[in-house]
Protein backbone atom coordinates (compact mmCIF):
# COMPACT_ATOMS: atom_id res chain seq x y z
CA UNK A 1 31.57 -63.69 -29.99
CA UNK A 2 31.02 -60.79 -27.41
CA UNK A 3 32.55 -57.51 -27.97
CA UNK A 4 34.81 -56.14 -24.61
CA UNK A 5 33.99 -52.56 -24.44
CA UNK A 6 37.46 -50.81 -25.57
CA UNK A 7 38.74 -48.24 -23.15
CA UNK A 8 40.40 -45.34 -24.21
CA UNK A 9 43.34 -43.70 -22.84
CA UNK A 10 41.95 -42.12 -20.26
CA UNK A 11 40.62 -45.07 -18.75
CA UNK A 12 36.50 -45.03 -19.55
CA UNK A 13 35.19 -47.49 -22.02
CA UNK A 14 33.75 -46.33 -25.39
CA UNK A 15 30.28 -47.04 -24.22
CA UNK A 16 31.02 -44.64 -20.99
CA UNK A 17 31.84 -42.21 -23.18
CA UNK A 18 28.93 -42.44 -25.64
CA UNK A 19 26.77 -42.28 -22.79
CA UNK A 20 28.40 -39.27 -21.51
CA UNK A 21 28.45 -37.43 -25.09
CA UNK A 22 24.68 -37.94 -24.89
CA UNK A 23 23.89 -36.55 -21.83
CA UNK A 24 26.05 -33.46 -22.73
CA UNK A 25 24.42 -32.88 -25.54
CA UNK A 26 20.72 -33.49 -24.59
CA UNK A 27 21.32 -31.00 -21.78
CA UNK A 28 22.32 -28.74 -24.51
CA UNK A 29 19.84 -29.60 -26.88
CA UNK A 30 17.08 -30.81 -24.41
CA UNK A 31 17.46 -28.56 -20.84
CA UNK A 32 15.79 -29.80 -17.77
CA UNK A 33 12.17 -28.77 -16.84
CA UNK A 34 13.39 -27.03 -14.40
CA UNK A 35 15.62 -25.20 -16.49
CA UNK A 36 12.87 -24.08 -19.05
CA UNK A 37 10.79 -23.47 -16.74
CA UNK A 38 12.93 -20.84 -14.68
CA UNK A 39 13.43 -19.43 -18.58
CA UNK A 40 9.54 -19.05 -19.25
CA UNK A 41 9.11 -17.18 -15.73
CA UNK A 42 12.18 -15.24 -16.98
CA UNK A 43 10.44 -14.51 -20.44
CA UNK A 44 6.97 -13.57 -18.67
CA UNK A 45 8.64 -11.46 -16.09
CA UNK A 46 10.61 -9.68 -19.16
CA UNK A 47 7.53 -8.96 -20.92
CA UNK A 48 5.57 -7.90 -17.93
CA UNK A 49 8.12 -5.39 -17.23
CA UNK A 50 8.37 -3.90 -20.82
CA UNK A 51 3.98 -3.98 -20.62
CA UNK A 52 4.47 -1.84 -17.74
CA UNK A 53 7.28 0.63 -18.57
CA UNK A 54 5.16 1.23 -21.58
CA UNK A 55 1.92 1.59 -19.68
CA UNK A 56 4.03 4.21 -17.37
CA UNK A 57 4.78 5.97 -20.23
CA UNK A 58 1.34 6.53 -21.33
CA UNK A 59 0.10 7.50 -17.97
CA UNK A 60 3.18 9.94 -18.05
CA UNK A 61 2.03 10.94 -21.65
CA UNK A 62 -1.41 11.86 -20.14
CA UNK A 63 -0.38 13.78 -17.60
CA UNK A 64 1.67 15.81 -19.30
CA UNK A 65 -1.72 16.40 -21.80
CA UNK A 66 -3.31 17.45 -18.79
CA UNK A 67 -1.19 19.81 -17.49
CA UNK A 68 -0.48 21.49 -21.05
CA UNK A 69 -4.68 21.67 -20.96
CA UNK A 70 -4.74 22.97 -17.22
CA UNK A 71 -1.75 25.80 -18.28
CA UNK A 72 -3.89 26.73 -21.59
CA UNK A 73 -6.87 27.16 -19.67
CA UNK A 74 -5.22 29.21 -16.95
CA UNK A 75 -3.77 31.18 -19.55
CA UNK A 76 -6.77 31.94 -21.27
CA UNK A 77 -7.74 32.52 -17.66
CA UNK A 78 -5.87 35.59 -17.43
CA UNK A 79 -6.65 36.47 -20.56
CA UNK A 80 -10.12 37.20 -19.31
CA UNK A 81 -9.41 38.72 -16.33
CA UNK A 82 -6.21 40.52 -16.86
CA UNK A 83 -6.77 42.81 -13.49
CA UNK A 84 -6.80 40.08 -11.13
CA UNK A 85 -3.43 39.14 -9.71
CA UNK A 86 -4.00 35.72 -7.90
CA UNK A 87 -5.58 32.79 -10.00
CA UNK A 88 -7.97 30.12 -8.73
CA UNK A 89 -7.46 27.06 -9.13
CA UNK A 90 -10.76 25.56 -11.03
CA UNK A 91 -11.72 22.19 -10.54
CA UNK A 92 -15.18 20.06 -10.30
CA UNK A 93 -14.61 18.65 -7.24
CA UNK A 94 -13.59 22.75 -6.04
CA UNK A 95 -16.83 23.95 -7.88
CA UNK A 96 -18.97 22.05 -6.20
CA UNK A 97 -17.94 22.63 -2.53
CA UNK A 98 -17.63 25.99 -3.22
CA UNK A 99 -21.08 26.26 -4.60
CA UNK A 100 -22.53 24.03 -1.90
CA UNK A 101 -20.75 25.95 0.77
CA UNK A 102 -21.67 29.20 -0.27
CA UNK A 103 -25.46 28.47 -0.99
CA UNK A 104 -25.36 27.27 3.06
CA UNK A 105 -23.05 30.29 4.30
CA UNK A 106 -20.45 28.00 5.00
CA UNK A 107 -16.78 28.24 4.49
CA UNK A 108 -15.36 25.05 2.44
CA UNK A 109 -13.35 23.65 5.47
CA UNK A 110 -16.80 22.89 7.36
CA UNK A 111 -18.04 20.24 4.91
CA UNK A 112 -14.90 18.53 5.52
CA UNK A 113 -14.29 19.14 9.07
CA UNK A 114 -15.66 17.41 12.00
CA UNK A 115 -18.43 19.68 13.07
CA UNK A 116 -22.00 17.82 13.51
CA UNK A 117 -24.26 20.78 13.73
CA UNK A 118 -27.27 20.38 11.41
CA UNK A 119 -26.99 22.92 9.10
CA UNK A 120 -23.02 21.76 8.29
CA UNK A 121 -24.08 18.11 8.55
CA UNK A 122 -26.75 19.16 5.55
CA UNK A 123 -24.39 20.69 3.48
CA UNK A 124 -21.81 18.05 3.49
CA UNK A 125 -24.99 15.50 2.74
CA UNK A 126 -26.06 17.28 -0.32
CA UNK A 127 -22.73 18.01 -1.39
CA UNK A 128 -21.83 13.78 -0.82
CA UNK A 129 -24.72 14.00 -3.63
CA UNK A 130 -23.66 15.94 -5.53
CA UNK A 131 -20.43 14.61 -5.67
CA UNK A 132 -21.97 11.04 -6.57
CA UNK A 133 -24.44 12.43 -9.13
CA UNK A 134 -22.57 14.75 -11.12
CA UNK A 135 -18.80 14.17 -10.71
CA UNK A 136 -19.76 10.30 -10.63
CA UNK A 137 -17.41 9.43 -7.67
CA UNK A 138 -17.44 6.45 -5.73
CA UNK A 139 -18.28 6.42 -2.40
CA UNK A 140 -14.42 5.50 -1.55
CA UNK A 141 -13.42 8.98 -3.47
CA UNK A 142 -16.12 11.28 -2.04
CA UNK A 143 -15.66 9.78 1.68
CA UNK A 144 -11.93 10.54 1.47
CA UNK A 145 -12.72 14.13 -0.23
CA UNK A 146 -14.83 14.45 2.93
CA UNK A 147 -12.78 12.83 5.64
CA UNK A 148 -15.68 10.08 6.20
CA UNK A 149 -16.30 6.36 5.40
CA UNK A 150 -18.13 5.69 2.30
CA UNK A 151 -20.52 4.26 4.63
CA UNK A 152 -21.38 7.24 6.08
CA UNK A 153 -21.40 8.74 2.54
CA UNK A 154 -23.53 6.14 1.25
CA UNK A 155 -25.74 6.47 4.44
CA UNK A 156 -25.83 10.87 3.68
CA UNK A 157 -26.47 10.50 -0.18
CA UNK A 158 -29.17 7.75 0.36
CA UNK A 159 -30.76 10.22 3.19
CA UNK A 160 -30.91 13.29 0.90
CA UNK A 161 -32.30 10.97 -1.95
CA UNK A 162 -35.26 10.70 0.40
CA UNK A 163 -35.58 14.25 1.31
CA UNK A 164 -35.99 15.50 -1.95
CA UNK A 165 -38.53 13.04 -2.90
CA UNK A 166 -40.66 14.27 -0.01
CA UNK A 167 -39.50 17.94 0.01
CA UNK A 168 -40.51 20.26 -2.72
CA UNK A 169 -39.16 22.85 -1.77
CA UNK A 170 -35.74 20.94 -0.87
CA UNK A 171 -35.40 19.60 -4.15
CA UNK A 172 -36.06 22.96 -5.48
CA UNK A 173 -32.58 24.45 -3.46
CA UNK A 174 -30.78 21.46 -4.69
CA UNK A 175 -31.57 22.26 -7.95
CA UNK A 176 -30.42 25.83 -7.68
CA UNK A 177 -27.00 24.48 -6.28
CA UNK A 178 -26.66 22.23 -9.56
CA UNK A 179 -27.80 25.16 -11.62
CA UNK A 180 -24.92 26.97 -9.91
CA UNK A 181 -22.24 24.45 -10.60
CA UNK A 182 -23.33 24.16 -14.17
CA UNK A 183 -23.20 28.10 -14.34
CA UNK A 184 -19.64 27.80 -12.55
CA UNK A 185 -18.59 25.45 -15.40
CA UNK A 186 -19.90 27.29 -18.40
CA UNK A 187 -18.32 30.57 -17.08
CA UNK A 188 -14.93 28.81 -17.60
């Protein structure tokens, strides 16, 4: 005896019907790839986010560190020197040029401007090696600092290397730039 499928009232046979019951509830139950997928992007792209709001608000964190430590020092700063009116701004970087610059009777816009006489274009070398060897900046940082490629940085430091393996008496006036840097940091 073979069973007729039995319709219902509204016309689909009971088998239709447990067929459609099924697919309703394994796309409930059981979503498309395509649907989980787009829901794991969704969950990645929700952590990433959170990741970097959080890693914002560190950086944020830091700076704020930094400038609290920048406004203590200026503070004790003027602690020091209580008859000067204007402050200086102390950085590295600033010590550095300043100390290079003054040690070659140059003002600190010539190491970074275009000139190519020799006695600027030595400055600015020794100061690129400076730069590399004691602030530890890449080439990138100190040809930027310098309005040059980090070829030509690469080219000035690696120049200078030579020269004060050859010249005494070179070496000797880089050395009393360094010794002035290091003075200009331990006055601070």
């Amino acid at each position: 005896m073979t069973m007729l499928p039995q319709e219902t009232s509204s016309g689909e046979s009971l088998l239709e019907q447990i067929v459609a019951r099924r697919r309703e509830l394994r796309a409930k139950f059981f979503p498309p790839r395509h649907v989980v997928e787009r829901m794991e992007r969704e969950r990645a792209e929700t952590k990433e986010r959170a990741r970097l709001a959080a890693e914002e608000e560190r950086e944020q964190l830091r700076r704020a560190e930094k400038a609290a430590e920048a406004d203590r020092m200026v503070r004790v700063w003027k602690e020091k020197n209580p008859d000067t009116s204007m402050i200086e701004v102390f950085t590295p970087f600033r010590d550095l040029v300043n100390a290079v610059s003054g040690f070659y009777g140059l003002s600190e816009s010539d190491l970074a401007g275009p000139s190519q006489c020799a006695q600027v274009v030595l400055a600015r070398q020794v100061a690129t090696l400076l730069c590399r060897e004691e602030l530890r900046y890449s080439l990138t940082k100190i040809g930027v600092k310098f309005n040059r490629d980090h070829t030509t940085v690469g080219h000035s430091v690696e120049k200078i290397v030579q020269r004060i393996a050859v010249d005494p008496e070179f070496a000797a006036a880089v050395d009393a730039i360094r010794q002035e840097i290091g003075e200009r940091r331990n006055v601070r």
